[in-house]
Protein backbone atom coordinates (compact mmCIF):
# COMPACT_ATOMS: atom_id res chain seq x y z
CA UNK A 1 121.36 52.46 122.66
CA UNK A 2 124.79 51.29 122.72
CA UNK A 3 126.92 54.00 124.87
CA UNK A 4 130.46 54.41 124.21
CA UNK A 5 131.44 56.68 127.54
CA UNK A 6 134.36 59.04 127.20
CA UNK A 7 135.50 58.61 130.71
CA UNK A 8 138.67 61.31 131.74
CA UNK A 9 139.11 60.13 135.46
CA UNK A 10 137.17 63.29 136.83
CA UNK A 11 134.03 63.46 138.06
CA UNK A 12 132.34 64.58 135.18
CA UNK A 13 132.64 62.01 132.95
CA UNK A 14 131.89 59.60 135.95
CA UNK A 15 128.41 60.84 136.51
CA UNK A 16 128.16 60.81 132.42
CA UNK A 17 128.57 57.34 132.80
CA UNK A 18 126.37 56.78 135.80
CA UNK A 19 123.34 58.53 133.99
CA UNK A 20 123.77 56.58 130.73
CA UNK A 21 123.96 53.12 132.73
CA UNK A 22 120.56 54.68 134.65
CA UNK A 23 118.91 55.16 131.24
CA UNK A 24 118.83 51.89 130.37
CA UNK A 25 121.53 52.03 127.84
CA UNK A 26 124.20 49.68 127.31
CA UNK A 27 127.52 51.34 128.12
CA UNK A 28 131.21 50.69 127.50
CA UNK A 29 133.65 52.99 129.52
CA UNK A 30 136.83 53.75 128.03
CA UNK A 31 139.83 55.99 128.93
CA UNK A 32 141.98 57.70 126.18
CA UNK A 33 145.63 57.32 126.65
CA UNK A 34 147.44 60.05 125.34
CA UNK A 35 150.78 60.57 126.87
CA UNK A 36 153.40 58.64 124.98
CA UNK A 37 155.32 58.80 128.30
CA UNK A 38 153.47 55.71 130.70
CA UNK A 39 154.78 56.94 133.75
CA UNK A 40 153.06 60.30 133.92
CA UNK A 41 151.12 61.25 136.87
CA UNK A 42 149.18 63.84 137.47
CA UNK A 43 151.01 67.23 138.67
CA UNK A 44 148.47 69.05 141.19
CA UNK A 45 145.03 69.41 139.99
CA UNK A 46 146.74 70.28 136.13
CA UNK A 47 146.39 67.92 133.02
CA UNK A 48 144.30 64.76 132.49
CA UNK A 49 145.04 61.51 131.11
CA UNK A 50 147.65 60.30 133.34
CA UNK A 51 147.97 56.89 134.85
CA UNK A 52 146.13 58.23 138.17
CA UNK A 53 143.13 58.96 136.11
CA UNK A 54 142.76 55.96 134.59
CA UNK A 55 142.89 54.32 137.53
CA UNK A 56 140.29 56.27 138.95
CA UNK A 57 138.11 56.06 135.59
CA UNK A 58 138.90 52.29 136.31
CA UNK A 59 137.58 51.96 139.99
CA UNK A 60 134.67 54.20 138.89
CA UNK A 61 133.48 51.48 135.48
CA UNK A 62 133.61 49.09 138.51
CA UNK A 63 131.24 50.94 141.12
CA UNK A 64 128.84 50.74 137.88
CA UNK A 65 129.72 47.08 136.51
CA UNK A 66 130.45 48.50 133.42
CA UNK A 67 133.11 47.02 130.57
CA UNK A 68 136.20 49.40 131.13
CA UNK A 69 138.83 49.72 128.43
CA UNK A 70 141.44 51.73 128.03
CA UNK A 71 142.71 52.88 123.96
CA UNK A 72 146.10 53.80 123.30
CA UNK A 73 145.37 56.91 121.10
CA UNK A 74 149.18 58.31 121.66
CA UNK A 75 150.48 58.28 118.54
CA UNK A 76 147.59 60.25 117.19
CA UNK A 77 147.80 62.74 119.59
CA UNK A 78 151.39 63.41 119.00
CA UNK A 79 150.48 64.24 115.62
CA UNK A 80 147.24 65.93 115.42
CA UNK A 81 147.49 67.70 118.58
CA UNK A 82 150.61 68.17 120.01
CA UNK A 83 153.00 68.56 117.07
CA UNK A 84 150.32 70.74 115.55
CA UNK A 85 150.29 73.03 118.86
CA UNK A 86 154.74 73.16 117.79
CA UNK A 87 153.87 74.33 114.40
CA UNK A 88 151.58 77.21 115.53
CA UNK A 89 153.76 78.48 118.22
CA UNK A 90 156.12 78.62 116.04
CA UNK A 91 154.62 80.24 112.94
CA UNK A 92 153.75 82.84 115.69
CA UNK A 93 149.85 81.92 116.33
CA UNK A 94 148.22 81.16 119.84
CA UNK A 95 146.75 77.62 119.17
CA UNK A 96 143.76 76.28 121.25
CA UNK A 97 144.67 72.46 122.20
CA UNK A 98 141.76 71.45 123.72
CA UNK A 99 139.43 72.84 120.26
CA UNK A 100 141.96 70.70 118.34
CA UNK A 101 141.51 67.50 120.85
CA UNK A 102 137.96 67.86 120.39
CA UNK A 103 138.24 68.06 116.64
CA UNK A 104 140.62 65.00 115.98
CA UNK A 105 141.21 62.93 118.67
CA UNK A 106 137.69 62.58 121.22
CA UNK A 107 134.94 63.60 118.50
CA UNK A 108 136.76 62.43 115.43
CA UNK A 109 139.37 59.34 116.05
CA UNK A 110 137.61 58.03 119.11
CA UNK A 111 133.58 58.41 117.35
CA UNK A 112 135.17 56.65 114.50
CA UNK A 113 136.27 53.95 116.36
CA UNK A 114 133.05 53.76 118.08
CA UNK A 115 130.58 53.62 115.50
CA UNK A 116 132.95 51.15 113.28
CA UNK A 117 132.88 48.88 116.49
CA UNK A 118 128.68 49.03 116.79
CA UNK A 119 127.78 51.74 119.54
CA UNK A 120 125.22 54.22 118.55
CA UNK A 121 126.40 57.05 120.41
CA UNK A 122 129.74 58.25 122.59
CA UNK A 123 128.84 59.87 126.27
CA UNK A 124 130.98 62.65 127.60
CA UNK A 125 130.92 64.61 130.76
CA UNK A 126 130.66 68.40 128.42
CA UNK A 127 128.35 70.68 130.04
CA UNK A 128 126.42 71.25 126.84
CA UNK A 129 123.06 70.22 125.28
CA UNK A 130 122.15 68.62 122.23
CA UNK A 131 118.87 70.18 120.80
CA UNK A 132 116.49 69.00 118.02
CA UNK A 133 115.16 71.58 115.39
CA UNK A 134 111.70 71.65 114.00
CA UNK A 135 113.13 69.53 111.44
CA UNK A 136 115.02 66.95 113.66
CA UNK A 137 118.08 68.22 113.27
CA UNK A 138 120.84 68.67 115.43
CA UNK A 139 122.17 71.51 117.49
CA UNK A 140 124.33 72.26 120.06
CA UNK A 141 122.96 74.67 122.54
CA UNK A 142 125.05 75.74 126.15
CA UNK A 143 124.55 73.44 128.78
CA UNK A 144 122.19 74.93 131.50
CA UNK A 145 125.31 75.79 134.08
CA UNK A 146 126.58 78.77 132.24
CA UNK A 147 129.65 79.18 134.62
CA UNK A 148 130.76 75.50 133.33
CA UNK A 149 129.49 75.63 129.88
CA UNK A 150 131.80 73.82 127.66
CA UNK A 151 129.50 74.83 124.18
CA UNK A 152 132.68 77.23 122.98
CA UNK A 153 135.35 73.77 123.03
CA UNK A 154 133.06 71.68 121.46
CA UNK A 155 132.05 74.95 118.69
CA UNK A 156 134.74 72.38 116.37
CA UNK A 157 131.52 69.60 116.00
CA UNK A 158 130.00 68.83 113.11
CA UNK A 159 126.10 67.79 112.27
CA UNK A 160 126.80 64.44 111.65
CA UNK A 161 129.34 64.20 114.96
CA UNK A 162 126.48 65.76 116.72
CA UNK A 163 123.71 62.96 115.74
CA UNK A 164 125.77 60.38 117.82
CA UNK A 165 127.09 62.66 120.46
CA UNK A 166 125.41 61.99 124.37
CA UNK A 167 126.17 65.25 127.09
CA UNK A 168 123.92 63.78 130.25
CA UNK A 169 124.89 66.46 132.12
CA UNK A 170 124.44 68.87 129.95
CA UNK A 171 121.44 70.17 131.76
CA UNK A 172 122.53 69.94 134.73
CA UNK A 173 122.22 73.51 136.82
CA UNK A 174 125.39 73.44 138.12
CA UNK A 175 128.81 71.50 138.86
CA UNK A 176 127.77 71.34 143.10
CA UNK A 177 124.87 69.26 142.02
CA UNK A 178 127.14 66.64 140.20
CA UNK A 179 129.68 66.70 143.01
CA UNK A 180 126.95 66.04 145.37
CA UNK A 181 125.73 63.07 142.92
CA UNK A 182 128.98 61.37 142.85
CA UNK A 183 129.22 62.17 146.65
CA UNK A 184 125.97 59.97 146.75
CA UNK A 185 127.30 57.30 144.72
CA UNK A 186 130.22 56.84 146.57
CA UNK A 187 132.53 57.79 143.79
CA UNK A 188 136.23 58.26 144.75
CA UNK A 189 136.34 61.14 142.09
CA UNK A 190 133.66 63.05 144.01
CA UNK A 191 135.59 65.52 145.33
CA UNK A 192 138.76 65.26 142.74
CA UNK A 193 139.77 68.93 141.43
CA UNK A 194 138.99 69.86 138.10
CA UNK A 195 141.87 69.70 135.65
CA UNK A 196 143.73 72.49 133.72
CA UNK A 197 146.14 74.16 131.71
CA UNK A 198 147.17 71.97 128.64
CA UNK A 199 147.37 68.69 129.54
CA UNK A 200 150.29 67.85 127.91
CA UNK A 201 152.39 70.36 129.63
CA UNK A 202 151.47 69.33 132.98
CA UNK A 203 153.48 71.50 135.11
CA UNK A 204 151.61 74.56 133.08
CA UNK A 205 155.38 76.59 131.82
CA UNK A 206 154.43 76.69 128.18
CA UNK A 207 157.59 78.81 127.99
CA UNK A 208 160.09 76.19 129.05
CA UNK A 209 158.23 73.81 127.28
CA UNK A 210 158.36 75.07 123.70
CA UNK A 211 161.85 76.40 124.59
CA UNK A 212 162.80 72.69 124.17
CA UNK A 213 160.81 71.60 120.84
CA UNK A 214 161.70 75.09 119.25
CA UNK A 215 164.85 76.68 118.04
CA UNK A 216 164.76 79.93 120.00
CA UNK A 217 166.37 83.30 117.76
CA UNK A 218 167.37 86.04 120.22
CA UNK A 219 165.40 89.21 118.74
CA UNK A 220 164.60 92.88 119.44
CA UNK A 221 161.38 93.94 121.11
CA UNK A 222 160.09 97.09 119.60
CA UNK A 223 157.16 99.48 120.18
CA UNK A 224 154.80 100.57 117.35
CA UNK A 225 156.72 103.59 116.32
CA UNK A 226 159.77 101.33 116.08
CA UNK A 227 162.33 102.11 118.79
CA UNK A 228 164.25 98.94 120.31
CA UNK A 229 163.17 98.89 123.90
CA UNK A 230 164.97 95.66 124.71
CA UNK A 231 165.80 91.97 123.69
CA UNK A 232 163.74 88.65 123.72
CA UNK A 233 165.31 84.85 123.36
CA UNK A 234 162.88 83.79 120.97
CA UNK A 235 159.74 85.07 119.81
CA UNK A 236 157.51 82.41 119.69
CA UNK A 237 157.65 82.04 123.31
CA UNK A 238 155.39 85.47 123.72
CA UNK A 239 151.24 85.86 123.17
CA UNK A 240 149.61 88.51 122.19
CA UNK A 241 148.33 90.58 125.15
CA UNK A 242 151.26 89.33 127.18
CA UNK A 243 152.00 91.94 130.10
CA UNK A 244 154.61 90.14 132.22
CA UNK A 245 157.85 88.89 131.33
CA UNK A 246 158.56 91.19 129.04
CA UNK A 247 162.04 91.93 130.03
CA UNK A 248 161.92 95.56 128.97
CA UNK A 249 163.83 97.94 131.72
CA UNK A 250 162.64 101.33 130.34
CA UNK A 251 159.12 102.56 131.35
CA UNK A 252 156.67 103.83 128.54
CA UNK A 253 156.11 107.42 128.63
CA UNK A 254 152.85 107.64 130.54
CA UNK A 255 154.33 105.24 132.90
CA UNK A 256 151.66 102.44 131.88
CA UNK A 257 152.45 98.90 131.46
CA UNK A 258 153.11 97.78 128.28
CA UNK A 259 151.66 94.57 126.48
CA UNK A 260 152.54 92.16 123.25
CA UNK A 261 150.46 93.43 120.30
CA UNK A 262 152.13 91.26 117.46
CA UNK A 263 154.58 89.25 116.98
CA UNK A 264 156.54 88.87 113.27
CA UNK A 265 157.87 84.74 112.52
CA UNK A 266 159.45 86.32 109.75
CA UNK A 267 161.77 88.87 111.37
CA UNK A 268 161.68 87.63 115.03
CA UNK A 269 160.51 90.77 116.54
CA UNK A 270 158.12 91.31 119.30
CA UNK A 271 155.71 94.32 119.25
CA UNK A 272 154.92 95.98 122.26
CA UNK A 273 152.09 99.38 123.30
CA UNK A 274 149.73 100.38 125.23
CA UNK A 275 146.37 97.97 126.57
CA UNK A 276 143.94 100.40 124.10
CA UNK A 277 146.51 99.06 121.24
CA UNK A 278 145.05 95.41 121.98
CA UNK A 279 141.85 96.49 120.82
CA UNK A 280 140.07 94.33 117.88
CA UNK A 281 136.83 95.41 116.09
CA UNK A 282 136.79 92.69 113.44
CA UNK A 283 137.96 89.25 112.81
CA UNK A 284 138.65 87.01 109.50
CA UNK A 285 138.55 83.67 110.58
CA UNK A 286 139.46 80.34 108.47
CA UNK A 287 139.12 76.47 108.71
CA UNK A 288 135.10 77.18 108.98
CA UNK A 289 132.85 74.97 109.87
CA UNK A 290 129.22 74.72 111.02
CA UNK A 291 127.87 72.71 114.38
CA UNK A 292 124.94 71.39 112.62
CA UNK A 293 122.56 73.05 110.04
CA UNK A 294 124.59 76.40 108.08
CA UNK A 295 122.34 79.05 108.89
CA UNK A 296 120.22 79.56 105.73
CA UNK A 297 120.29 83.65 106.04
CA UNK A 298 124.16 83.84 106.34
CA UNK A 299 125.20 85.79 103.25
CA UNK A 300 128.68 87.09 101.61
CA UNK A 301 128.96 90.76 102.48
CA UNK A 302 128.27 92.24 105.32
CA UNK A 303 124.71 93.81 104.27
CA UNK A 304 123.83 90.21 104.07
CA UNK A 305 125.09 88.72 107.00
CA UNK A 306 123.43 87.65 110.00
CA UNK A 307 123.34 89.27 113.86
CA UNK A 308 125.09 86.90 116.73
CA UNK A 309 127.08 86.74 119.23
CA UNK A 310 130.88 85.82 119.01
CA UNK A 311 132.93 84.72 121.91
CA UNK A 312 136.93 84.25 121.17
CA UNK A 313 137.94 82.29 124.94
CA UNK A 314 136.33 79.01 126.61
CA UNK A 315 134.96 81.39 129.89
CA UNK A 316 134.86 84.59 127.39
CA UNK A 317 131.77 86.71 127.10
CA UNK A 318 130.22 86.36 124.20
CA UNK A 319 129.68 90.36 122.45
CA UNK A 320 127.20 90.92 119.99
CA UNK A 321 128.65 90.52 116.69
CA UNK A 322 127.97 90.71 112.84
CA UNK A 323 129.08 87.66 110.72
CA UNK A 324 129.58 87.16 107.18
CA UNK A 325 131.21 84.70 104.38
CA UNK A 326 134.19 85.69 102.58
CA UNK A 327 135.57 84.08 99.25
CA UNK A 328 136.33 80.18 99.31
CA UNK A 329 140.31 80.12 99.20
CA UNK A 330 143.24 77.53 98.23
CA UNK A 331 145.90 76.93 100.23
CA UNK A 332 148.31 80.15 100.11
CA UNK A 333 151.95 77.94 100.61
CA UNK A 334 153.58 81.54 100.95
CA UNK A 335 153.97 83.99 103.89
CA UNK A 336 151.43 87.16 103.57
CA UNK A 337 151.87 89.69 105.35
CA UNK A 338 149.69 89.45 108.64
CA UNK A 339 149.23 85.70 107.78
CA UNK A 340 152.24 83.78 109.68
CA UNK A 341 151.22 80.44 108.41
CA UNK A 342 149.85 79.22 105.11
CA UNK A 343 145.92 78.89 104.80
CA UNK A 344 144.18 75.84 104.49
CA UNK A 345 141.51 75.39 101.69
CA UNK A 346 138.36 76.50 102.71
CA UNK A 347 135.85 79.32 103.21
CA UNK A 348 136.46 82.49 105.16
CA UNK A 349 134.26 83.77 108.28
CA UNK A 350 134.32 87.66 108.78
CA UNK A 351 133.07 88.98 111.77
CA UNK A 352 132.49 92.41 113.09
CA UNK A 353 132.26 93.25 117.12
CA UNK A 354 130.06 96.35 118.27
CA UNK A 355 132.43 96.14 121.36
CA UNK A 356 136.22 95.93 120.68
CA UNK A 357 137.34 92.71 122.30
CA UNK A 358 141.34 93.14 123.54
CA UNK A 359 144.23 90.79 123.42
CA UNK A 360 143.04 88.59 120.52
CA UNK A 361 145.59 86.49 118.74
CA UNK A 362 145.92 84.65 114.93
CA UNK A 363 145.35 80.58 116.02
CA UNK A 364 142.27 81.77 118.10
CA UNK A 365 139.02 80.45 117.84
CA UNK A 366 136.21 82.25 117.26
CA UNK A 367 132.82 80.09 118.07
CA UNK A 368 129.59 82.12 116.88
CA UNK A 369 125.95 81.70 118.57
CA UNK A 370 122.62 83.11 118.26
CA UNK A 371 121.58 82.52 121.76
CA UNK A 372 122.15 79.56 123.54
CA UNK A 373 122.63 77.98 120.20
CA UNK A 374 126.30 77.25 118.51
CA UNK A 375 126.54 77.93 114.87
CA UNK A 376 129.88 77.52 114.04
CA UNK A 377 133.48 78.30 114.41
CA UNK A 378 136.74 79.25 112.90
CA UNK A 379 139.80 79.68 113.28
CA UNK A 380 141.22 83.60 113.42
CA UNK A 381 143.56 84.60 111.17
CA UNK A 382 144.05 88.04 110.86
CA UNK A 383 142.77 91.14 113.22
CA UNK A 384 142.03 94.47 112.85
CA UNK A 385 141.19 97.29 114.66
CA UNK A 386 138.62 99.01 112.74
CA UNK A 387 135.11 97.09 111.26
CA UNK A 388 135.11 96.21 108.08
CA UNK A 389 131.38 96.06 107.32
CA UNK A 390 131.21 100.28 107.63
């Protein structure tokens, strides 16, 4: 096949490429340049992208006498990614970046590219597996390291992303074992740190950094029953399940710390209480979408539904869950209450937790399984404490 390989800079991606080039494939390496600022290095072990890994994706495409490129896809992810993480923030939602990279920029912009340009398939250093059904069809299962598993960020793929998609270490038992591989290779990246926080904040203060793109509204922080316990600078600086930096000098009556449990765009007030206030039983979720074949038994009620497992965070637990299909809705151009940001077409995702998960936000994403296989995603929109399937 004709390999398109994904290659970050890290050692990941740099064994991704080695295997593919082992396998007899042809293979391209190419580095995505995102930053639209070309003098960004690399802060610490944070971000990706910068000019020091592209150099290092460059020295390693040498070491395997490989075609090395490198695609100014900038513009693109100003847009889709980081101008969309602006709008959540500030409609009060927790965005994942990475979900949306995946989505738009590495599986959607870059796969596009690929295919239009002749390669079969694009390689990527994910630890996750791609699995053929009975029928041919394919899935996306966890890759066999489940402390580096990278199934949940990659929950955004569809079935026909997934027939040209190539994870060659997704089956790899753990990340020692590719260190020691590039160690063996003589890769310069061998021993590199992982990247992370969002890579486009690379000193990782999201505070500071939306304090410049968003006009901050000093506002009251309030607890449930609604007594003012103090005063914020702007909302949309806060997450839900936020502990520290709350700013609030009077203790809570039990003497317990107190944490963000919502947060209202519309009158710029922060809502504090106690950690047991966090707690979430179900979840509506929009923007769905299915990694491969819809599961056939997936009904619209909660009778019908189907049993799974539902995990909310990239290294979150998955919890047994039940899962369900709402009604198909038009976009809603309004504020609702509960609903800081209008809905996007599509068809809703209700899920029910037999254990209450704790500190989960609107702009969350909410990746399904049944075992080591990835249904689907969505995006959360609304929470609620008590099941709705009762």
């Amino acid at each position: 096949m004709r390999i398109l390989a994904a290659m970050s800079g890290g050692v990941d991606s740099a064994v991704a490429a080695a295997r593919a080039v082992d396998a007899g494939h042809e293979v391209v390496g190419v580095h995505l340049a995102l930053s639209r600022m070309p003098g960004t290095l690399r802060t610490g072990s944070r971000g990706c992208c910068t000019i020091e890994d592209s150099r290092d994706a460059h020295r390693v495409a040498g070491m395997l006498d490989i075609p090395f490129y490198v695609w100014d896809f900038s513009e693109r992810f100003k847009e889709d990614i980081v101008d969309d993480f602006i709008a959540e923030y500030a409609s009060g939602r927790t965005p994942n970046p990475c979900m949306r990279c995946n989505e738009r920029i590495k599986f959607a912009a870059l796969l596009d590219r690929a295919l239009a340009l002749g390669f079969d398939a694009i390689a990527t250093g994910h630890y996750a597996e791609v699995v053929r059904d009975v029928d041919g069809n394919p899935e996306l299962h966890r890759g066999e390291d489940l402390a580096k598993d990278q199934s949940y960020v990659l929950g955004v793929l569809t079935g026909d992303q997934l027939e040209h998609c190539y994870f060659p270490i997704g089956a790899t038992a753990s990340k020692a074992e590719v260190r020691a591989e590039a160690s063996d290779r003589g890769f310069p990246v061998a021993n590199k740190p992982d990247s992370y926080d969002i890579c486009f904040i690379p000193d990782g203060d999201t505070k500071a950094w939306l304090s410049d793109k968003i006009p901050m509204r000093p506002g009251l922080i309030k607890d449930a029953e609604g007594e003012v316990l103090g005063e914020h600078d702007g909302a949309m600086t806060f997450t839900i399940g936020q502990r520290k930096g709350l700013g609030i000098s009077k203790p809570a009556s039990d003497g317990r710390p107190r944490y963000v449990t919502e947060l209202d765009p519309a009158t710029n007030t922060v809502t504090v209480g106690s950690r047991a206030d966090l707690a979430v039983r179900h979840l509506t979720g929009i923007r769905t979408t299915w990694c491969g074949q819809a599961p056939s038994d997936m009904g619209t009620s909660a009778a019908a539904g189907i049993d799974c497992e539902v995990q909310v965070r990239a290294h979150g637990e998955p919890v047994p869950a039940r899962a369900w299909l709402g009604d198909f809705i038009s976009e809603v151009p309004e504020h609702e209450a509960n609903v800081p940001v209008a809905r996007p077409a599509g068809q809703l995702m209700h899920v029910d937790v037999d254990e209450a998960l704790s500190g989960v936000a609107p702009g969350q994403t909410m990746v399904i399984y049944r075992g080591a296989r990835v249904l689907g995603q969505a995006t959360i929109d609304v929470t609620a404490k008590d099941r709705l399937g009762v």
